[in-house]
C-alpha atoms as a PDB file:
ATOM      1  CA  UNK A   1     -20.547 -35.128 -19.318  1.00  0.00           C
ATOM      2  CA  UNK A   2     -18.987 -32.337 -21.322  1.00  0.00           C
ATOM      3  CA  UNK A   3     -16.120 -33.269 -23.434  1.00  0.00           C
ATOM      4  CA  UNK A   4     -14.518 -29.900 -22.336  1.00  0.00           C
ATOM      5  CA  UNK A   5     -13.678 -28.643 -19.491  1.00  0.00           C
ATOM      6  CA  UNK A   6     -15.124 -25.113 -18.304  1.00  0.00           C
ATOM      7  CA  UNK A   7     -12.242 -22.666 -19.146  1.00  0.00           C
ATOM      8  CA  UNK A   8     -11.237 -20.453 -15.789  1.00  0.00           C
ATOM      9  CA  UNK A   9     -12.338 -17.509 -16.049  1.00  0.00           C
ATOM     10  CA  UNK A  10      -9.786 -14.545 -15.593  1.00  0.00           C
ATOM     11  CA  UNK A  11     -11.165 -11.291 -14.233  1.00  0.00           C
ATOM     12  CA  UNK A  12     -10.318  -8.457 -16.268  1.00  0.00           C
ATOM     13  CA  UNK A  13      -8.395  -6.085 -14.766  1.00  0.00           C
ATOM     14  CA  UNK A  14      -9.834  -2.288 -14.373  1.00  0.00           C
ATOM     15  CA  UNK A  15      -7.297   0.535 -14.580  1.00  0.00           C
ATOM     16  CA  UNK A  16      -4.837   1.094 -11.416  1.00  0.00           C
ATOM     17  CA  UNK A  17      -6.110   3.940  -8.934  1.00  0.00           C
ATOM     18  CA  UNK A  18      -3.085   5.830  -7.716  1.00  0.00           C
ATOM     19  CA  UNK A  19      -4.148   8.077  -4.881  1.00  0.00           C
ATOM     20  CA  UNK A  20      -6.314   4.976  -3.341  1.00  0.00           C
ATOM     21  CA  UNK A  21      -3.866   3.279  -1.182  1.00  0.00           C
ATOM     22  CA  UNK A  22       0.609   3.588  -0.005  1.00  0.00           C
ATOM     23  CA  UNK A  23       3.196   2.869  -2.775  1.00  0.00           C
ATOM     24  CA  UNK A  24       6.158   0.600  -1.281  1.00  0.00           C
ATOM     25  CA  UNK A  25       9.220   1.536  -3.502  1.00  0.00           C
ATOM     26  CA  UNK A  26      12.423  -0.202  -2.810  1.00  0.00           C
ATOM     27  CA  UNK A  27      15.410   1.437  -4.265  1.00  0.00           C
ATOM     28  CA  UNK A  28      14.173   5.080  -3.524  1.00  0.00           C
ATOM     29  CA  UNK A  29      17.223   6.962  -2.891  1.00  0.00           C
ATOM     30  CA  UNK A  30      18.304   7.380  -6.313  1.00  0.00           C
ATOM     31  CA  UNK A  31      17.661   6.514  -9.832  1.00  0.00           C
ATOM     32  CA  UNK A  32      14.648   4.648 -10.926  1.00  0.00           C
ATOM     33  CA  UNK A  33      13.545   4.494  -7.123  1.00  0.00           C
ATOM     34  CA  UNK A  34      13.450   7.977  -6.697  1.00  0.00           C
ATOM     35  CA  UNK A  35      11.953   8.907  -9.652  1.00  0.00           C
ATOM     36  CA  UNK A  36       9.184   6.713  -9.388  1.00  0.00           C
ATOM     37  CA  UNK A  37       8.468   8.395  -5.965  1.00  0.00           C
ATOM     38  CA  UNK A  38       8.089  12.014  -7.503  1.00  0.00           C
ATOM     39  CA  UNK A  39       5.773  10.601  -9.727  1.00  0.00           C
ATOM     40  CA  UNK A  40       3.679   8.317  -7.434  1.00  0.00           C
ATOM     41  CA  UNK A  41       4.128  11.653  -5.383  1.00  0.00           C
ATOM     42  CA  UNK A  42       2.769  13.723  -7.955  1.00  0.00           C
ATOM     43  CA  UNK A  43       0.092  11.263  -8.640  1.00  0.00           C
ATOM     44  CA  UNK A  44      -1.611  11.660  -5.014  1.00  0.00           C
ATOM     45  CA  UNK A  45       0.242   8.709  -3.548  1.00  0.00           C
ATOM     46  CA  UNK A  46       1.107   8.192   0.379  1.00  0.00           C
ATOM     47  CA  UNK A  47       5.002   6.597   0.285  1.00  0.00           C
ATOM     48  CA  UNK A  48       6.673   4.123   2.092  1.00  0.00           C
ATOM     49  CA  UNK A  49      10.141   4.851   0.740  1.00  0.00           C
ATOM     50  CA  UNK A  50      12.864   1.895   1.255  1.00  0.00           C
ATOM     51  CA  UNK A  51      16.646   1.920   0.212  1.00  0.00           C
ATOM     52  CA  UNK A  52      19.990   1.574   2.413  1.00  0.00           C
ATOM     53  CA  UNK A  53      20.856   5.461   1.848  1.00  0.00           C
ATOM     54  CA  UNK A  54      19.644   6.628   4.766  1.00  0.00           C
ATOM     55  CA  UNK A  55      20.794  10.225   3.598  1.00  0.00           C
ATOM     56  CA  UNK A  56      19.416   9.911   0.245  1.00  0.00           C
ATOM     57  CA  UNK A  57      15.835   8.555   1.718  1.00  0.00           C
ATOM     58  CA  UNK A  58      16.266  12.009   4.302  1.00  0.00           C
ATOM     59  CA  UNK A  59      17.099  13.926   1.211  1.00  0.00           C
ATOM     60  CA  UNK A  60      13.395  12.370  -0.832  1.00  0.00           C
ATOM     61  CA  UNK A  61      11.312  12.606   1.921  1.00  0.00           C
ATOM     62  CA  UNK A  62      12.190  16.387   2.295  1.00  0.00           C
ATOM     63  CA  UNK A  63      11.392  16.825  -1.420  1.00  0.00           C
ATOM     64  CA  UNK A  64       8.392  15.195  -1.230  1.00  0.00           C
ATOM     65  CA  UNK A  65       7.075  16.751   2.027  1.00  0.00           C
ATOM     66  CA  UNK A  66       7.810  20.222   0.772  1.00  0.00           C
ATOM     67  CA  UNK A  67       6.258  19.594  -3.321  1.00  0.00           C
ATOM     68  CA  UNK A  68       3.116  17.831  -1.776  1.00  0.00           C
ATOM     69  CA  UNK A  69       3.006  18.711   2.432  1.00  0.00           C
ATOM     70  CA  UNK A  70      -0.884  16.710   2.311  1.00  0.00           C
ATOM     71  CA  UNK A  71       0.991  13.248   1.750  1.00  0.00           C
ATOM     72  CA  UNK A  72       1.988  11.089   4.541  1.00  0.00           C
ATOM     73  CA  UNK A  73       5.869   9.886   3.658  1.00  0.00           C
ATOM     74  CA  UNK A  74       8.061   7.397   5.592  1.00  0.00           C
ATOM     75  CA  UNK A  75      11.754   6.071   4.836  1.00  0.00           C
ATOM     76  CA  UNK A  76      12.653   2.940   5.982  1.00  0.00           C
ATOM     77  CA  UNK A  77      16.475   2.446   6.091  1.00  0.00           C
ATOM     78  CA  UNK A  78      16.811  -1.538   4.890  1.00  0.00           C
ATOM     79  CA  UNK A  79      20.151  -3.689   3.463  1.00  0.00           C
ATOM     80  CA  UNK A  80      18.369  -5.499   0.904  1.00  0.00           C
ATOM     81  CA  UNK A  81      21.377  -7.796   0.824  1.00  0.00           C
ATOM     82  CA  UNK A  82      20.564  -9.472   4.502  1.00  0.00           C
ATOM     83  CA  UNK A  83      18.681 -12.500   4.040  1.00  0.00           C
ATOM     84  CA  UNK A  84      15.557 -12.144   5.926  1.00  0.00           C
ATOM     85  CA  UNK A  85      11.692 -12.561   5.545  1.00  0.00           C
ATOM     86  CA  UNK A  86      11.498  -8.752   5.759  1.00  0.00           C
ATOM     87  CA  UNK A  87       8.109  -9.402   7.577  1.00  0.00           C
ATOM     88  CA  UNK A  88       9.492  -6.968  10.074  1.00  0.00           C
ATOM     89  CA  UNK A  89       9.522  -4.269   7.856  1.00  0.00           C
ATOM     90  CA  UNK A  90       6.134  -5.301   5.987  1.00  0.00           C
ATOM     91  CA  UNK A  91       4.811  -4.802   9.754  1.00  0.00           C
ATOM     92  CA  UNK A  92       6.596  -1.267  10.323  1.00  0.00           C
ATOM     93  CA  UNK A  93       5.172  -0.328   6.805  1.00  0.00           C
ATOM     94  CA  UNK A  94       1.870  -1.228   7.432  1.00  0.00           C
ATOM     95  CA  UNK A  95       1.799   0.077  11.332  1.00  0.00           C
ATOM     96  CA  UNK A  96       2.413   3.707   9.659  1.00  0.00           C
ATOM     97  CA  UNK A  97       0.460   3.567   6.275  1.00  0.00           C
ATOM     98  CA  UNK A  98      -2.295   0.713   7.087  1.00  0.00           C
ATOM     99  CA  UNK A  99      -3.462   0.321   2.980  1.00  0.00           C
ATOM    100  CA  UNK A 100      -0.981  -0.881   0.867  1.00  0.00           C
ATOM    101  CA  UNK A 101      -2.101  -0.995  -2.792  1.00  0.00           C
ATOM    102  CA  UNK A 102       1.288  -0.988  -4.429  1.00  0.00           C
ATOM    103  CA  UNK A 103       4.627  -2.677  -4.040  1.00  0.00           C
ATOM    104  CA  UNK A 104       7.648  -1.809  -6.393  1.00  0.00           C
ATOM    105  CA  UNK A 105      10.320  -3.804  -6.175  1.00  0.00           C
ATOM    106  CA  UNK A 106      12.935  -1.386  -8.165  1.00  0.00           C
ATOM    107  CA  UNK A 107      15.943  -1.698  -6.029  1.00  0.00           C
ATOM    108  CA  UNK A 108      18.862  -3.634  -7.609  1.00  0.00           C
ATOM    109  CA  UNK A 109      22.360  -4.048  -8.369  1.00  0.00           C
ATOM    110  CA  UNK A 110      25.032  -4.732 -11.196  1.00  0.00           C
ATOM    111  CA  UNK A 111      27.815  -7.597 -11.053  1.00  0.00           C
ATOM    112  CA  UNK A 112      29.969  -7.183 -14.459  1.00  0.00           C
ATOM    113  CA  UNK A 113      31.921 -10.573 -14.796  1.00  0.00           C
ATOM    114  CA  UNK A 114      32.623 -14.117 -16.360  1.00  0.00           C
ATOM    115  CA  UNK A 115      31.487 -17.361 -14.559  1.00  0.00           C
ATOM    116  CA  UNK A 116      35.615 -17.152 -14.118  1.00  0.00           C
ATOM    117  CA  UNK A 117      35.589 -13.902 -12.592  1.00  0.00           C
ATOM    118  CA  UNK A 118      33.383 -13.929 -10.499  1.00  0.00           C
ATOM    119  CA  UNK A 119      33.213 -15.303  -6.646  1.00  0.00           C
ATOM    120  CA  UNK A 120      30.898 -16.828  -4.764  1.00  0.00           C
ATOM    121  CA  UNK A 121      30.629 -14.155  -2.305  1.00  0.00           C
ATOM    122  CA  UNK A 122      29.964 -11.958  -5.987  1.00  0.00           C
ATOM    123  CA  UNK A 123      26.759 -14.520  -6.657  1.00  0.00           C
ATOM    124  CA  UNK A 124      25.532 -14.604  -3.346  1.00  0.00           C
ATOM    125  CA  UNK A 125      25.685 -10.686  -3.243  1.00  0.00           C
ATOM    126  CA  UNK A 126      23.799  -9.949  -6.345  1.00  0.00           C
ATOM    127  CA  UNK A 127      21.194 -12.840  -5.998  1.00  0.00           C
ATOM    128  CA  UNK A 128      20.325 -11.609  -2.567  1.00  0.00           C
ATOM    129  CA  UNK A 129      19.618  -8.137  -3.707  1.00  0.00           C
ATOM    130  CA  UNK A 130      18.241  -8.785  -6.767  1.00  0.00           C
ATOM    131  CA  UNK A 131      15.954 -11.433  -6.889  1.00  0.00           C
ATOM    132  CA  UNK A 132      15.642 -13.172  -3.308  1.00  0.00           C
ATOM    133  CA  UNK A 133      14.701  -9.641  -2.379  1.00  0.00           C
ATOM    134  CA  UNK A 134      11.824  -9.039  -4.166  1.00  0.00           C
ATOM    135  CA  UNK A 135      10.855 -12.121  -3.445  1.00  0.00           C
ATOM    136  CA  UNK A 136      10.932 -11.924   0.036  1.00  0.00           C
ATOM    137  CA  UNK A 137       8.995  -8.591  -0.021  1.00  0.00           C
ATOM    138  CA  UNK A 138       6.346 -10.136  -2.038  1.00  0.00           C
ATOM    139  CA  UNK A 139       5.583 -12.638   0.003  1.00  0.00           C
ATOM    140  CA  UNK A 140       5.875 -10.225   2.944  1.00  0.00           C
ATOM    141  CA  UNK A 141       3.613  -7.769   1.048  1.00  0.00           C
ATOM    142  CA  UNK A 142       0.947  -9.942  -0.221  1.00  0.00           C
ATOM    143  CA  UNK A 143      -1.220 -10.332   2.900  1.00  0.00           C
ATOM    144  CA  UNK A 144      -1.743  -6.805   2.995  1.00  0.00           C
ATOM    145  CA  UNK A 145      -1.532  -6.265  -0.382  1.00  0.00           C
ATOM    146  CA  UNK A 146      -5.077  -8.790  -0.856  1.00  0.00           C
ATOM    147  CA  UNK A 147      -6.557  -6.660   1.713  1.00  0.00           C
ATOM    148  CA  UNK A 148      -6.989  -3.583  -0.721  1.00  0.00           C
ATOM    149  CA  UNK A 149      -9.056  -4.377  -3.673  1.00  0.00           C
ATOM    150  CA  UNK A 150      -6.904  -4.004  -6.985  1.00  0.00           C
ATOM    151  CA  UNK A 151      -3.721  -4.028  -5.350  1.00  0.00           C
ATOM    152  CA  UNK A 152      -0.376  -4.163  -7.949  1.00  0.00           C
ATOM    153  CA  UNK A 153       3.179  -5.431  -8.019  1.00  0.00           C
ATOM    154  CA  UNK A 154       5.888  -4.527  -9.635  1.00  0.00           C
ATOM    155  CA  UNK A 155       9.304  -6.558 -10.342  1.00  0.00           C
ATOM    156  CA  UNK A 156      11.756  -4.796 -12.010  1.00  0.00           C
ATOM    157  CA  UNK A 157      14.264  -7.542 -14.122  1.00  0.00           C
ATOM    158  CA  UNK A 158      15.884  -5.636 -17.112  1.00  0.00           C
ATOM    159  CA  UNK A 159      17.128  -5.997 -20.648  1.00  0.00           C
ATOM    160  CA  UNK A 160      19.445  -9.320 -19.396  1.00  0.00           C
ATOM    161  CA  UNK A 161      16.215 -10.552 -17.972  1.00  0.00           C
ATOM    162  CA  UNK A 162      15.881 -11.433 -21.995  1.00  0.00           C
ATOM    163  CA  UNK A 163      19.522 -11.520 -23.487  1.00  0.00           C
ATOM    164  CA  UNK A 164      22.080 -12.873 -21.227  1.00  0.00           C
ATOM    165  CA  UNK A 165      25.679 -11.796 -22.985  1.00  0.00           C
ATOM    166  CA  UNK A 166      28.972 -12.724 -22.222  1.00  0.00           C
ATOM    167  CA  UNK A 167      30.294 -10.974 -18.915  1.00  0.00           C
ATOM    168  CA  UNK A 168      27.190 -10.735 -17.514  1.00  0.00           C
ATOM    169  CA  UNK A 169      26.375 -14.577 -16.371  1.00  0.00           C
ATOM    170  CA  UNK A 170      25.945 -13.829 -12.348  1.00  0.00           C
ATOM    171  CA  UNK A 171      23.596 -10.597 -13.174  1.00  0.00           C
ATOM    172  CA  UNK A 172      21.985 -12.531 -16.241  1.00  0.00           C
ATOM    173  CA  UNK A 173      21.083 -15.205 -13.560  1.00  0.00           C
ATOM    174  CA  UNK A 174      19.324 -12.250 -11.038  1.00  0.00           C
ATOM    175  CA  UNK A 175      17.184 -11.272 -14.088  1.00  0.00           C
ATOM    176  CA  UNK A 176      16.330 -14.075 -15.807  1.00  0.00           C
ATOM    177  CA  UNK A 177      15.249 -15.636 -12.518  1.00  0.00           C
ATOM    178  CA  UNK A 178      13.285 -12.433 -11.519  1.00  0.00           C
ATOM    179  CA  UNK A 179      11.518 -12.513 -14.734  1.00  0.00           C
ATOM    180  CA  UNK A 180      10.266 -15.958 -13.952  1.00  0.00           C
ATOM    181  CA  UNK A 181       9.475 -15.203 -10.602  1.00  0.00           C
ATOM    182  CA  UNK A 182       6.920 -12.691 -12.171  1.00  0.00           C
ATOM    183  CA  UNK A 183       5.778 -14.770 -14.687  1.00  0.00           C
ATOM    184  CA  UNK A 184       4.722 -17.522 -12.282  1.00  0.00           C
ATOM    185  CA  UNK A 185       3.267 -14.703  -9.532  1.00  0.00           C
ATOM    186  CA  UNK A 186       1.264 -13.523 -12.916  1.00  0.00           C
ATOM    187  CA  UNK A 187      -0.596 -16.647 -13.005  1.00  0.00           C
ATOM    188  CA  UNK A 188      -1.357 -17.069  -9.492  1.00  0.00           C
ATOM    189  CA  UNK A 189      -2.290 -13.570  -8.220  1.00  0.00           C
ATOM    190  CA  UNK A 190      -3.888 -12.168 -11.857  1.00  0.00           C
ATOM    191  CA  UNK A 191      -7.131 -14.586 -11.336  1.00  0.00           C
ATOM    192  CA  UNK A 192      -7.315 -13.541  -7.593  1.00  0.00           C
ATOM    193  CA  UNK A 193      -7.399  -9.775  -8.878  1.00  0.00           C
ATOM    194  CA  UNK A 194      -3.845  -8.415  -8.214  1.00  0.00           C
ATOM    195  CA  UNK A 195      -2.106  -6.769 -11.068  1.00  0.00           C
ATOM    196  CA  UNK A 196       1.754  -8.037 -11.687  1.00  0.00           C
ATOM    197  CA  UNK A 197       4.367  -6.076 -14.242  1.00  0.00           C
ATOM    198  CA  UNK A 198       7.738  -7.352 -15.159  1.00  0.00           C
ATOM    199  CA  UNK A 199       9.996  -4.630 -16.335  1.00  0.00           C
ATOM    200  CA  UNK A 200      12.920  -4.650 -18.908  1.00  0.00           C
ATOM    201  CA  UNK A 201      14.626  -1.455 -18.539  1.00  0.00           C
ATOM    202  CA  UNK A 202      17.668  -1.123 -21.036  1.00  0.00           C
ATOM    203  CA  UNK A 203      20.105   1.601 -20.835  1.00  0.00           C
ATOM    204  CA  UNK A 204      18.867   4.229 -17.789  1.00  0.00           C
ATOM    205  CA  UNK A 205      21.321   6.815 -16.729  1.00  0.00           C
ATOM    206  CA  UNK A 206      21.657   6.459 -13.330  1.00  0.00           C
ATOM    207  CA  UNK A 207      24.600   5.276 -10.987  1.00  0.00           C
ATOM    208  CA  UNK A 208      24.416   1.638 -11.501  1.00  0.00           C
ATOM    209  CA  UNK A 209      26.905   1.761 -13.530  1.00  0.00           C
ATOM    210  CA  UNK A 210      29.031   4.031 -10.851  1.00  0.00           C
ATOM    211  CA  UNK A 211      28.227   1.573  -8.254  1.00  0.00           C
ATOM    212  CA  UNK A 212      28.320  -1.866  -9.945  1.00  0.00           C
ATOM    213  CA  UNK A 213      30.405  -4.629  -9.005  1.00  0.00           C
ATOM    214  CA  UNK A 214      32.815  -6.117 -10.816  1.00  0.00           C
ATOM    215  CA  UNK A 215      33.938  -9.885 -10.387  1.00  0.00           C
ATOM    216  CA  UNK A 216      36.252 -10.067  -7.606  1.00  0.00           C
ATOM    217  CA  UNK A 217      39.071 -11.835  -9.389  1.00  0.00           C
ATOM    218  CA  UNK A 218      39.588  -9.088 -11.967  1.00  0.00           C
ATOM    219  CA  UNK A 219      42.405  -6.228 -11.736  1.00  0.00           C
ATOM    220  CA  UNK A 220      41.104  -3.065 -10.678  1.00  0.00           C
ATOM    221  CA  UNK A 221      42.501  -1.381 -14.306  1.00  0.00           C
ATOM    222  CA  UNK A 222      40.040  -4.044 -16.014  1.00  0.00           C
ATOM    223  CA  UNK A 223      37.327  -3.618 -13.428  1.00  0.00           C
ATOM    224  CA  UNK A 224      37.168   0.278 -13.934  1.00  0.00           C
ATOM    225  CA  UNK A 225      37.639   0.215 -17.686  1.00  0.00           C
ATOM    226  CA  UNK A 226      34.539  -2.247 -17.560  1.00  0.00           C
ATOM    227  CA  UNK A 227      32.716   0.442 -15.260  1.00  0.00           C
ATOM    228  CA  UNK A 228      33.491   2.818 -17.756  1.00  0.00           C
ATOM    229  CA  UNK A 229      32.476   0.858 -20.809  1.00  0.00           C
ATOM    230  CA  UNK A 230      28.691  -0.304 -18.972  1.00  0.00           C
ATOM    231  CA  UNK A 231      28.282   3.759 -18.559  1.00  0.00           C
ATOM    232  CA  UNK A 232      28.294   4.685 -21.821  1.00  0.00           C
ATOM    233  CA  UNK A 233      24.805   2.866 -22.384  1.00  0.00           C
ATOM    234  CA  UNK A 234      23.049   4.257 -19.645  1.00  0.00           C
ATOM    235  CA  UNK A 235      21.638   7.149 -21.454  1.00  0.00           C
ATOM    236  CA  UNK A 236      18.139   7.340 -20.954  1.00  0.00           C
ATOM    237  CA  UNK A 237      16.761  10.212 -18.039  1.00  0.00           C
ATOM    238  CA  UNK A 238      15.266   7.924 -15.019  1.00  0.00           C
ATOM    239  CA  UNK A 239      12.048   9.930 -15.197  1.00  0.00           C
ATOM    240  CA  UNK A 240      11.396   8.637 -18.253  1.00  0.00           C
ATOM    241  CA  UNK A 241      11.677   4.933 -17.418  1.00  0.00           C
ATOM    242  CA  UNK A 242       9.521   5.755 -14.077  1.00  0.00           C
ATOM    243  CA  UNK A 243       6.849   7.481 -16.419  1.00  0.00           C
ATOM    244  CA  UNK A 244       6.788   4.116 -18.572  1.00  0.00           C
ATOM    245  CA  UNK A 245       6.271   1.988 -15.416  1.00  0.00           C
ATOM    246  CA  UNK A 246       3.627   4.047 -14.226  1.00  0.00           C
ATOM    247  CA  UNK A 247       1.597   4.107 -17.339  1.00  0.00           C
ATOM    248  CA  UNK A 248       2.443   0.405 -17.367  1.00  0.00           C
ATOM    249  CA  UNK A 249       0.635   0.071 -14.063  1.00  0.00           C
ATOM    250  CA  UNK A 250      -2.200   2.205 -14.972  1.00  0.00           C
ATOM    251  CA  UNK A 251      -3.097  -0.280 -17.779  1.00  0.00           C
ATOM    252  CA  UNK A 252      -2.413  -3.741 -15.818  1.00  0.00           C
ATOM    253  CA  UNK A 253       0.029  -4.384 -18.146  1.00  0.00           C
ATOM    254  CA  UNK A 254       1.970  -7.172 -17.644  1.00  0.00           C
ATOM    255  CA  UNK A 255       4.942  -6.776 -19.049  1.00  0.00           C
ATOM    256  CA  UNK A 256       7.152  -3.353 -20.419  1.00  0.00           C
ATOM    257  CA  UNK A 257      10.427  -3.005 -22.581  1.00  0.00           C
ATOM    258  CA  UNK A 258      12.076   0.452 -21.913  1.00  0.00           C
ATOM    259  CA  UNK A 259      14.242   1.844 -24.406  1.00  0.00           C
ATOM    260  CA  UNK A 260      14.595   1.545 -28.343  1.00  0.00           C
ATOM    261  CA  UNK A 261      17.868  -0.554 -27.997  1.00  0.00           C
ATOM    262  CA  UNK A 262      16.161  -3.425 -25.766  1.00  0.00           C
ATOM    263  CA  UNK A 263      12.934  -3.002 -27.907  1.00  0.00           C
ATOM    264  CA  UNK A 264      14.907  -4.211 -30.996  1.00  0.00           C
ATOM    265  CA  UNK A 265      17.674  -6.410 -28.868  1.00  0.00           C
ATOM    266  CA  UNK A 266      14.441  -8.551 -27.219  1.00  0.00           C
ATOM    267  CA  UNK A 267      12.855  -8.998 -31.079  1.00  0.00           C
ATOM    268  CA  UNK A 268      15.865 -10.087 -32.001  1.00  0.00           C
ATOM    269  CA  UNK A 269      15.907 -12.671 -29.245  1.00  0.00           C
ATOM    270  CA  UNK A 270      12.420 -13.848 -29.856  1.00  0.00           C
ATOM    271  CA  UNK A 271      12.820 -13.893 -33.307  1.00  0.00           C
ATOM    272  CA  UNK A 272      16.459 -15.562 -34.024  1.00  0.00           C
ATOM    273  CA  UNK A 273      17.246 -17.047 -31.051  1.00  0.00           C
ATOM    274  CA  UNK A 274      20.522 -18.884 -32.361  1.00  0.00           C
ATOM    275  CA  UNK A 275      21.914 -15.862 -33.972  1.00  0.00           C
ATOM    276  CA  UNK A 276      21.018 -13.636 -31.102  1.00  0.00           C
ATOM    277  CA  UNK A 277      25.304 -14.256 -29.526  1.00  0.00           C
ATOM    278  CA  UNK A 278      26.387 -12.887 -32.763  1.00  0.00           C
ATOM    279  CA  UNK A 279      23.815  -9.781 -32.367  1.00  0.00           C
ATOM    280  CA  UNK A 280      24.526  -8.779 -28.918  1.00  0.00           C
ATOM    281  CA  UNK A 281      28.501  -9.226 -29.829  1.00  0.00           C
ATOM    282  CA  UNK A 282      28.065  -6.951 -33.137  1.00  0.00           C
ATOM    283  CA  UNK A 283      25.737  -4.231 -31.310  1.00  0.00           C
ATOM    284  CA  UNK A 284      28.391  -4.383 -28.116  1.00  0.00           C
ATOM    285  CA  UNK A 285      31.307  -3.521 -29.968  1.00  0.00           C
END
């Protein structure tokens, strides 16, 4: 008997065929979502586009339809919030587009607050959207997602999916447990041939910041001055992040950093852990 056991083998995965297969993107309406859509759009994709702006999805889809009439385009109105199995909507998806290479799980939302704060109803809000979500629409997903040879996922987490500062402890919690999500989903579906990215984005100007939460138990002079201060490090066009994603998927890559400032704010992590408080305080202020 060997005194070693056979190593697994892991296939080696080729590079991503857009055009081959629908693109699920959740978040669509705006931002990240959106842009992502024009690009998968521009890339030969058929799109199944999700969000709960039902105007804003109207507003895509009649983009996309008149820049590229040859692609077959669908909005599905969805509260990612609700706490289904979404296996409804994986069925409506796949009823209109039947091969599904690609799921994108870009939707999310921000929660600025202490543990103090912060309510329950906050932390339920921003979990549900944010990481049971994608979640849920994985495992919804997946089924059809095997059935199309080279099939991808994508989880978006973000930069506090690797630093987790003060104020940001219910949010913090939605990325960090995204990220391991992906991490674990890397391991199982890689070897089986499915292609899984985690992404980091760092500052990305789009209206997160306009839209975020803050902690229900703050004054509303604190909570907009809050707003105001997230906004100012959202600077970074969306198209550009989508761009990065997309090349991300093309590679199999498992994991992208977007941004200069999360580049250098994640090596600080990795590589002074214990002084990475006094970083993030310094580089906040």
């Amino acid at each position: 008997m060997s005194a070693f056991r056979r190593r697994t083998r892991i296939p080696r995965l080729g590079p991503f065929r857009f055009g081959s297969g629908c693109a699920v993107v959740t978040g669509a309406a705006s931002g990240i979502g959106r842009a992502t859509a024009a690009d998968l759009a521009a890339r030969g994709n058929d799109l199944a586009l999700i969000d709960r702006d039902e105007a804003g999805l109207a507003a895509v889809r009649a983009e996309l339809s008149r820049e590229h009439p040859g692609l077959h385009v669908t909005t599905h109105r969805v509260d990612l919030s609700r706490t289904e199995d979404f296996a409804d909507l994986a069925a409506a998806v796949v009823a209109e587009h039947p091969r599904v290479s690609l799921l994108m799980n870009i939707a999310g939302v921000a929660l600025s607050g202490s543990v103090d704060e912060i309510s329950m109803a906050d932390l339920d809000w921003v979990l549900a959207v944010n990481l049971r979500a994608p979640i849920a629409l994985s495992k919804a997903f997946l089924p059809h997602l095997r059935e199309h040879d080279g099939a991808h996922i994508v989880n978006v987490s973000s930069l506090f999916g690797l630093v987790a500062p003060a104020g940001q402890s219910a949010y913090a919690a939605s990325k960090f447990g995204i990220r391991g999500f992906t991490l674990a989903l890397q391991s199982e579906l890689i070897p089986q041939g499915i292609g899984v990215t985690v992404v980091h984005p760092g500052g990305i100007a789009t209206n997160i910041a306009r839209n975020a939460r803050t902690g229900s138990l703050l004054d509303e002079d604190e909570a907009a001055r809050r707003r105001a201060d997230f906004g100012r490090f959202l600077k970074l066009p969306p198209e550009k992040a989508a761009a990065q994603i997309l090349t991300a998927v093309a590679r199999r890559r498992e994991r992208v950093v977007i941004t200069q400032q999360a580049v250098l704010i994640d090596v600080v992590a990795r590589v002074l852990p214990v002084k990475q408080r006094e970083f993030l305080a310094r580089h906040a202020s």
